[in-house]
Protein backbone atom coordinates (compact mmCIF):
# COMPACT_ATOMS: atom_id res chain seq x y z
CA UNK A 1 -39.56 30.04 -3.80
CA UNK A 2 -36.68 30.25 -1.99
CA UNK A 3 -38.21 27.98 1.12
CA UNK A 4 -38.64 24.88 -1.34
CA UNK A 5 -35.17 25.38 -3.19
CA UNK A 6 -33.07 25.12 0.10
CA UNK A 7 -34.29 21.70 0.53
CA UNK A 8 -34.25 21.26 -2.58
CA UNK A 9 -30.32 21.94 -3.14
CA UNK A 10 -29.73 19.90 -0.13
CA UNK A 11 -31.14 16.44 -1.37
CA UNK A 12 -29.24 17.37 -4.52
CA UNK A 13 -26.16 17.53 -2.83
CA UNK A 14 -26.57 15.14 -0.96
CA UNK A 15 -27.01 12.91 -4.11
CA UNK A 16 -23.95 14.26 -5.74
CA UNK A 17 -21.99 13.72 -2.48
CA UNK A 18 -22.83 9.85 -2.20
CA UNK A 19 -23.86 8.74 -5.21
CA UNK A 20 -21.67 10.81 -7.47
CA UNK A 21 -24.06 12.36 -9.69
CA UNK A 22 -24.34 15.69 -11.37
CA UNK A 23 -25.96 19.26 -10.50
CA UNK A 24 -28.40 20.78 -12.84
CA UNK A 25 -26.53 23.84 -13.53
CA UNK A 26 -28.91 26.00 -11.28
CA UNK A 27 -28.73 24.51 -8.39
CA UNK A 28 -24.43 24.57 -8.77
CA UNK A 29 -23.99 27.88 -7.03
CA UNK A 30 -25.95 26.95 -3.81
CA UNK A 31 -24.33 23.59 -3.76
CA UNK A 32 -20.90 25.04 -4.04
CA UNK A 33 -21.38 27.65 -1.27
CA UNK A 34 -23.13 24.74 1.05
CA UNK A 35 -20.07 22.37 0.35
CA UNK A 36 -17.70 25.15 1.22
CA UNK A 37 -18.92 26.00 4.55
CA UNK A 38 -18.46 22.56 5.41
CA UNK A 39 -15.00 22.64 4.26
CA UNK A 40 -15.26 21.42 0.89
CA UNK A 41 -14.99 22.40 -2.88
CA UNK A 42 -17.40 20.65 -5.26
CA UNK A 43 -15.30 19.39 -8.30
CA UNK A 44 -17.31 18.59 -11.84
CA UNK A 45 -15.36 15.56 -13.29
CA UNK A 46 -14.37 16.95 -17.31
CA UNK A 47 -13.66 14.76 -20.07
CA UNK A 48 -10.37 12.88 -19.54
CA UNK A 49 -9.30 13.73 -15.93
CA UNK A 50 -8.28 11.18 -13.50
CA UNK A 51 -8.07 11.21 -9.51
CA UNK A 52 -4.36 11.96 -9.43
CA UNK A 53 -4.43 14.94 -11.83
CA UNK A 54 -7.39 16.47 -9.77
CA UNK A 55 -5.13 16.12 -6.72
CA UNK A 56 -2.40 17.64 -8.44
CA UNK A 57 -4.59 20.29 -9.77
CA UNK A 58 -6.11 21.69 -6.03
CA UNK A 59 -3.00 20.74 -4.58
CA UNK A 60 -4.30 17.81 -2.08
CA UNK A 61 -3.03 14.11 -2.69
CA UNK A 62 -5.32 11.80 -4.48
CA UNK A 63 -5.46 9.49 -1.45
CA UNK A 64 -7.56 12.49 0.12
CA UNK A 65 -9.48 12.75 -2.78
CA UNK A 66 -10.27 8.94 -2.63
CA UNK A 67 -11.78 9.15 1.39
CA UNK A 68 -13.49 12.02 0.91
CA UNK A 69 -15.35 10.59 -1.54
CA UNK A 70 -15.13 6.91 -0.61
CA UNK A 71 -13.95 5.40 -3.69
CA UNK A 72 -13.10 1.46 -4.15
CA UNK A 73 -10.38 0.58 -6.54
CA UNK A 74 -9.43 1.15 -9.36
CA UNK A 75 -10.50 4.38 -7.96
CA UNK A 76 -12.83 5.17 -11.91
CA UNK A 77 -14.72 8.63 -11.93
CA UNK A 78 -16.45 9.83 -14.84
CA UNK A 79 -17.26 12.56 -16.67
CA UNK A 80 -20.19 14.80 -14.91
CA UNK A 81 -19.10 13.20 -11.71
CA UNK A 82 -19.28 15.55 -8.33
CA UNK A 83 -16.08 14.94 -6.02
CA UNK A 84 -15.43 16.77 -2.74
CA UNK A 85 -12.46 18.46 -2.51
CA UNK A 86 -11.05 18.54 0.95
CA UNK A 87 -9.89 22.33 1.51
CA UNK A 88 -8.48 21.71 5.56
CA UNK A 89 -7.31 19.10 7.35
CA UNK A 90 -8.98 17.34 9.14
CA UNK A 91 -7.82 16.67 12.98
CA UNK A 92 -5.68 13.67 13.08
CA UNK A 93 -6.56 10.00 13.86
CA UNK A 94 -4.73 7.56 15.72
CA UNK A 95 -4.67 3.87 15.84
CA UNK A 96 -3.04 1.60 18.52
CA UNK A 97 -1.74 -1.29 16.61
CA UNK A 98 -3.02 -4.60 17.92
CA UNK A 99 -1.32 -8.31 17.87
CA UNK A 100 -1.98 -9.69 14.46
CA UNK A 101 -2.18 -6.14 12.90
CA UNK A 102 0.03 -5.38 9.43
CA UNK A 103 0.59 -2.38 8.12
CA UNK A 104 -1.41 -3.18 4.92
CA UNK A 105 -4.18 -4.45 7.12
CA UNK A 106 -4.42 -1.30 9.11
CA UNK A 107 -4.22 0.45 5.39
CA UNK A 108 -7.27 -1.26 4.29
CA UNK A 109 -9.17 -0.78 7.45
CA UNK A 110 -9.21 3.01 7.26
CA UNK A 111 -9.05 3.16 3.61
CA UNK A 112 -5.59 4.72 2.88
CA UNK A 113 -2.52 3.37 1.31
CA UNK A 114 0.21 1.69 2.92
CA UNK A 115 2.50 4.04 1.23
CA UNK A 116 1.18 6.92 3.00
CA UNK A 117 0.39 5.47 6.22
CA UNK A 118 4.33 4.05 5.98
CA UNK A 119 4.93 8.14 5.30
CA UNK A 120 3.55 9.54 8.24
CA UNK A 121 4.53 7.81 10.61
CA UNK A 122 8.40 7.34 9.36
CA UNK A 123 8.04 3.99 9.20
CA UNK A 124 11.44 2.61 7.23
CA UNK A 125 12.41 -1.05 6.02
CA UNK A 126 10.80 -3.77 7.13
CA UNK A 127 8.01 -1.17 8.59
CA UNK A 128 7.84 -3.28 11.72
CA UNK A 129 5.18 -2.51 13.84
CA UNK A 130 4.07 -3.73 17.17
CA UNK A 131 1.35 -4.30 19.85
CA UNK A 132 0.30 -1.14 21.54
CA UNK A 133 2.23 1.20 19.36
CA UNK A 134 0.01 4.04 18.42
CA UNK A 135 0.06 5.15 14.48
CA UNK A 136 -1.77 8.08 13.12
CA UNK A 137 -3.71 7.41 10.07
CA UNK A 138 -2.85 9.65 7.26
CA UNK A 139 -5.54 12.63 6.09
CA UNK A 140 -5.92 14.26 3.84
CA UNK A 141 -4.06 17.78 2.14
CA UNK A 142 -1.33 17.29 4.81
CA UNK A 143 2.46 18.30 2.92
CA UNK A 144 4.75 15.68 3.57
CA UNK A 145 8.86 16.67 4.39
CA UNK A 146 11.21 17.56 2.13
CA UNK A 147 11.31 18.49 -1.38
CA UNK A 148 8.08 18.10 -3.46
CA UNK A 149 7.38 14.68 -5.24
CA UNK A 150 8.09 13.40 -9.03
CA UNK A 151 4.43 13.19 -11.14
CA UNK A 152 4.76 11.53 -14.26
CA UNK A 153 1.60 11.69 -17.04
CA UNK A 154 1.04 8.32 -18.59
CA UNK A 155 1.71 8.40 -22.39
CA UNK A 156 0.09 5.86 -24.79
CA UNK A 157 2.69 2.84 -24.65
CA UNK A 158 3.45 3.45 -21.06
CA UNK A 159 3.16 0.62 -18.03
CA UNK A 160 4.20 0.40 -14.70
CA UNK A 161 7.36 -1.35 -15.45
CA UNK A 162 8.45 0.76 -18.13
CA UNK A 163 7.95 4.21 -16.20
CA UNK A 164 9.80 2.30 -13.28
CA UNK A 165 12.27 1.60 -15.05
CA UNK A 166 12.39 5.23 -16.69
CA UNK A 167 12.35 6.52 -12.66
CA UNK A 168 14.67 3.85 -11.44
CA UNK A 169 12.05 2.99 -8.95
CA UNK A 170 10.12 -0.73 -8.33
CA UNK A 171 6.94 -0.29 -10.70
CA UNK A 172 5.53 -2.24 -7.03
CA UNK A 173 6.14 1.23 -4.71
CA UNK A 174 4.70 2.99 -7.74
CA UNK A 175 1.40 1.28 -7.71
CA UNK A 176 1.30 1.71 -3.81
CA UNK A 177 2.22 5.53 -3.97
CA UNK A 178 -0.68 5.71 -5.81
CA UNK A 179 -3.40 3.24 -4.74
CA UNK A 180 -2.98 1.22 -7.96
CA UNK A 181 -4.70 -2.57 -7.86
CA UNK A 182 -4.65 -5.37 -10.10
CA UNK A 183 -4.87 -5.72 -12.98
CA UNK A 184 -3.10 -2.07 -12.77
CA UNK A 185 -4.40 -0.12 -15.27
CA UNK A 186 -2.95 3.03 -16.91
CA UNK A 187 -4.99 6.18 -18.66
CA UNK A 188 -3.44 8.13 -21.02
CA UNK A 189 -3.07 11.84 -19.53
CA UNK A 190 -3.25 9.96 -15.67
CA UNK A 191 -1.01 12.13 -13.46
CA UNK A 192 1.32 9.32 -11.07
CA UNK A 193 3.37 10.04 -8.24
CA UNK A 194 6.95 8.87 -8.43
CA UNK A 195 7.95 7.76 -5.18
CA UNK A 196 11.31 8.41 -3.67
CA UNK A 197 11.58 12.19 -4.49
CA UNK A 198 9.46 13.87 -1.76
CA UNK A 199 10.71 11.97 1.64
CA UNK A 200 8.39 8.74 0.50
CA UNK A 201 10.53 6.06 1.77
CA UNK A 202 10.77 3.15 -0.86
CA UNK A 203 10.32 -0.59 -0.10
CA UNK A 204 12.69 -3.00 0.04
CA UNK A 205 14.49 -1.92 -3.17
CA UNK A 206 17.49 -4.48 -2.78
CA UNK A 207 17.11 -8.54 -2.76
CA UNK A 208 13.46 -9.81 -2.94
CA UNK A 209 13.98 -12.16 -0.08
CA UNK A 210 15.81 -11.26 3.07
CA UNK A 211 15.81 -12.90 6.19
CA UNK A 212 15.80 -10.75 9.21
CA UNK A 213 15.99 -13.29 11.83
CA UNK A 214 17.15 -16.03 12.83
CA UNK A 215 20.90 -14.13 12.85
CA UNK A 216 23.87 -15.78 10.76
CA UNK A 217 25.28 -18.51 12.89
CA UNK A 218 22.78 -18.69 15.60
CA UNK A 219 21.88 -21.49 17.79
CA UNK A 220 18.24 -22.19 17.30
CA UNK A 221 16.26 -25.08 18.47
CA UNK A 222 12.42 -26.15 17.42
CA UNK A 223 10.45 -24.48 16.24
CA UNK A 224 12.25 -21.52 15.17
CA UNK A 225 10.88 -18.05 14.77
CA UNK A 226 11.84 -17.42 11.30
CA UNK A 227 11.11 -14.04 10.15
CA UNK A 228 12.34 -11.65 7.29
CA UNK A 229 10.83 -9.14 4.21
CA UNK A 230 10.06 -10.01 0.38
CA UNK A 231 7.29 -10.69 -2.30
CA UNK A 232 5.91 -13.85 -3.44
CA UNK A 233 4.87 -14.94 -6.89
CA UNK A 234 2.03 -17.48 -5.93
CA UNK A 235 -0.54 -16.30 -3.64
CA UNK A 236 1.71 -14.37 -1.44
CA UNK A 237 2.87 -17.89 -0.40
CA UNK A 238 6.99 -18.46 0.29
CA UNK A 239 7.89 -21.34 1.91
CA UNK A 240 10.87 -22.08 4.48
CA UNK A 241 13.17 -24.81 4.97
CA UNK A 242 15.76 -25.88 8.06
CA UNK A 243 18.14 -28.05 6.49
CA UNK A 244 20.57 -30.48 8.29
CA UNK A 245 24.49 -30.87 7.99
CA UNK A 246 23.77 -32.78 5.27
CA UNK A 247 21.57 -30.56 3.22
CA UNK A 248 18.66 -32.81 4.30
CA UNK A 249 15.19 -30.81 4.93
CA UNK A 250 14.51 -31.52 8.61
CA UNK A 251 11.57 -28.93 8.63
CA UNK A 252 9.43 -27.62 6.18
CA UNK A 253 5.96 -24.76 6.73
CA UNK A 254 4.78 -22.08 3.85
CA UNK A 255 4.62 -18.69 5.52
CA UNK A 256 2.13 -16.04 4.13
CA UNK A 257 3.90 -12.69 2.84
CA UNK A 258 1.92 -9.64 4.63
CA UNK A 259 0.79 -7.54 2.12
CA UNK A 260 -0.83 -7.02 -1.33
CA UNK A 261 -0.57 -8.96 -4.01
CA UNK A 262 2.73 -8.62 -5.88
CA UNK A 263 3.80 -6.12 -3.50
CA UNK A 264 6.67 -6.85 -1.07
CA UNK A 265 5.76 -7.00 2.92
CA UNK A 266 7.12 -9.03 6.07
CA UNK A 267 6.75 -12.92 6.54
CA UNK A 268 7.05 -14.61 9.91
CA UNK A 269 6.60 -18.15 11.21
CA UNK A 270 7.31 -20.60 13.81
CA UNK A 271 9.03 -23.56 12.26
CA UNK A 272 9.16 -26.87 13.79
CA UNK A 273 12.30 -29.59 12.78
CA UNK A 274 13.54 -32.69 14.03
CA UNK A 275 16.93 -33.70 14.52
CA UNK A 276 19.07 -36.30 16.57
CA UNK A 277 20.16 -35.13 20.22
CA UNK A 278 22.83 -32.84 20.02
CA UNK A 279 23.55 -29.56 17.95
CA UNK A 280 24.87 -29.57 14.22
CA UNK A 281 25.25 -27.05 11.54
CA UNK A 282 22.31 -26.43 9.04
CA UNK A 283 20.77 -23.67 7.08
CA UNK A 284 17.33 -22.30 6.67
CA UNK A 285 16.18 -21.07 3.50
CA UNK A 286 13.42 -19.03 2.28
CA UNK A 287 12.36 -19.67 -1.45
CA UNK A 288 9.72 -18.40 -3.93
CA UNK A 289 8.83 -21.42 -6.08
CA UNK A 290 6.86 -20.45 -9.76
CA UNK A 291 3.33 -21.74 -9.79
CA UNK A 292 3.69 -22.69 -13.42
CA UNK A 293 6.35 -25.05 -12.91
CA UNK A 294 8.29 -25.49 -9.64
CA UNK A 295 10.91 -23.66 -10.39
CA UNK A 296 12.69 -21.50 -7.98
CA UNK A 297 12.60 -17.80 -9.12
CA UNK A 298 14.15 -16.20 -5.35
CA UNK A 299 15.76 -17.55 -2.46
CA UNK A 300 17.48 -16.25 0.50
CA UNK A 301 19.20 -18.29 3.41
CA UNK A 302 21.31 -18.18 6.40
CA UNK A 303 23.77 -20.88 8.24
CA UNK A 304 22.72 -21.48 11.85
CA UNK A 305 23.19 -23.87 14.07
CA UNK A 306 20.61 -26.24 14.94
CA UNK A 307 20.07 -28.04 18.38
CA UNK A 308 18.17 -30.50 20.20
């Protein structure tokens, strides 16, 4: 009996490990012994459990949860569901950032958040990263510095701006410190992370448009590398403007805002202007115009002086 029920438990498993599905209740035991020799613990979804209070419950954070198990947002289990339950560590990965590479890009490639890729590598505002610069990708289990983080359980009523605002923390870094998408829905009896209270650094909590460079009062001359951190309303779209000594726009280019939708990331872009021989004052300014009607809801700018 026992040569056909070895196999037997091992397609079953197998099943439950990729496609999510349950154990018949005799075949648990073997599966669970299998799955721990491999460095696992087999985890029956029950009735009104979520990702995050599963992580909170075996102490590992829901973003290891979500790899072992290779779940897409919104990151839905349900009940009867078989998760693996990472019980080590697994040995670190590196990446060597390439040109062109984000931080939310490299995120998305390995399947982590931002927010905990930003974590482990002590990345702080405007998490500028560079060509050749090697980053290790976050796993999963691993305690982060400092004092343990904030968990709040959703309530009926509650959304991600009202528990920000409960927190004093961006609702945004919220949904990122715990791998929340759009539309960004809540469960009643879902277990979040606050960010901020375990050595998480928070994003850009100040103005939502900075400009980082050009510097105040710099001499700049076309085009000009205009770079800088903050969210956009409209498809992640701002747009810049170089402006003249007489407020005129001179130069004009959208620049795409790095990172997820309605989160806040960098923004960077060459941009051209044209201008009589000689050097004058002007101003470049950043803006985030509404898409319902034009208006502007942010700006930022800085006085510079422009040359020819």
């Amino acid at each position: 009996m026992r040569r056909w029920l070895a196999p037997l438990v091992g397609v079953l498993l197998a099943l439950a490990l990729v496609g999510g599905v349950a154990l018949p209740v005799g075949a648990q035991g073997e599966a669970q012994t299998a799955a721990q020799a491999q460095g696992w613990t087999l985890h029956t979804v029950q009735p009104g459990e979520t990702v995050s209070g599963i992580a909170l419950h075996y102490g590992v954070t829901a973003s290891a949860i979500i790899n072992a198990n290779g779940l897409r947002p919104p990151y839905t289990i349900y009940v009867g569901q078989t998760l693996r339950i990472p019980r080590t560590a697994p040995t670190p990965t590196y990446y060597t950032v390439k040109r062109g590479d984000t931080v939310n890009s490299i995120a998305r490639q390995f399947g982590v958040t931002a927010q905990a890729l930003i974590a482990t590598n002590g990345l702080r505002p405007p998490y500028t990263i560079y060509p050749g610069q090697t980053l290790q990708i976050p796993g999963g289990g691993q305690p982060g510095p400092g004092p343990g983080p904030r968990y709040h359980v959703v309530r009926p009523g509650d959304t991600l701006i009202r528990i920000g605002q409960q927190y004093g923390v961006p609702w945004g870094d919220i949904a990122v410190a715990n791998g929340l998408s759009y539309p960004f829905i809540l469960y009643v009896g879902q277990v979040l992370t606050i960010p901020g209270g375990g050595g998480v650094p928070t994003p850009t909590p100040g103005p939502r448009i900075t400009i980082l460079s050009p510097a105040a009062d710099a001499t700049v001359t076309s085009p000009v590398r205009v770079s800088g951190w903050g969210r956009a309303a409209f498809e992640q779209t701002l747009v810049i403007r170089i402006l003249d000594a007489g407020g005129r726009v001179v130069g004009q280019q959208p620049v795409i805002v790095q990172s997820e939708i309605g989160q806040p990331g960098p923004f960077s872009a060459d941009v051209p202007f044209t201008i009589p021989i000689g050097t004058q004052n002007g101003r470049i300014e950043v803006v985030d115009y509404s898409p319902r009607d034009g208006s502007v809801l942010a700006s930022a700018s800085v006085n510079v002086r422009l040359r020819r």
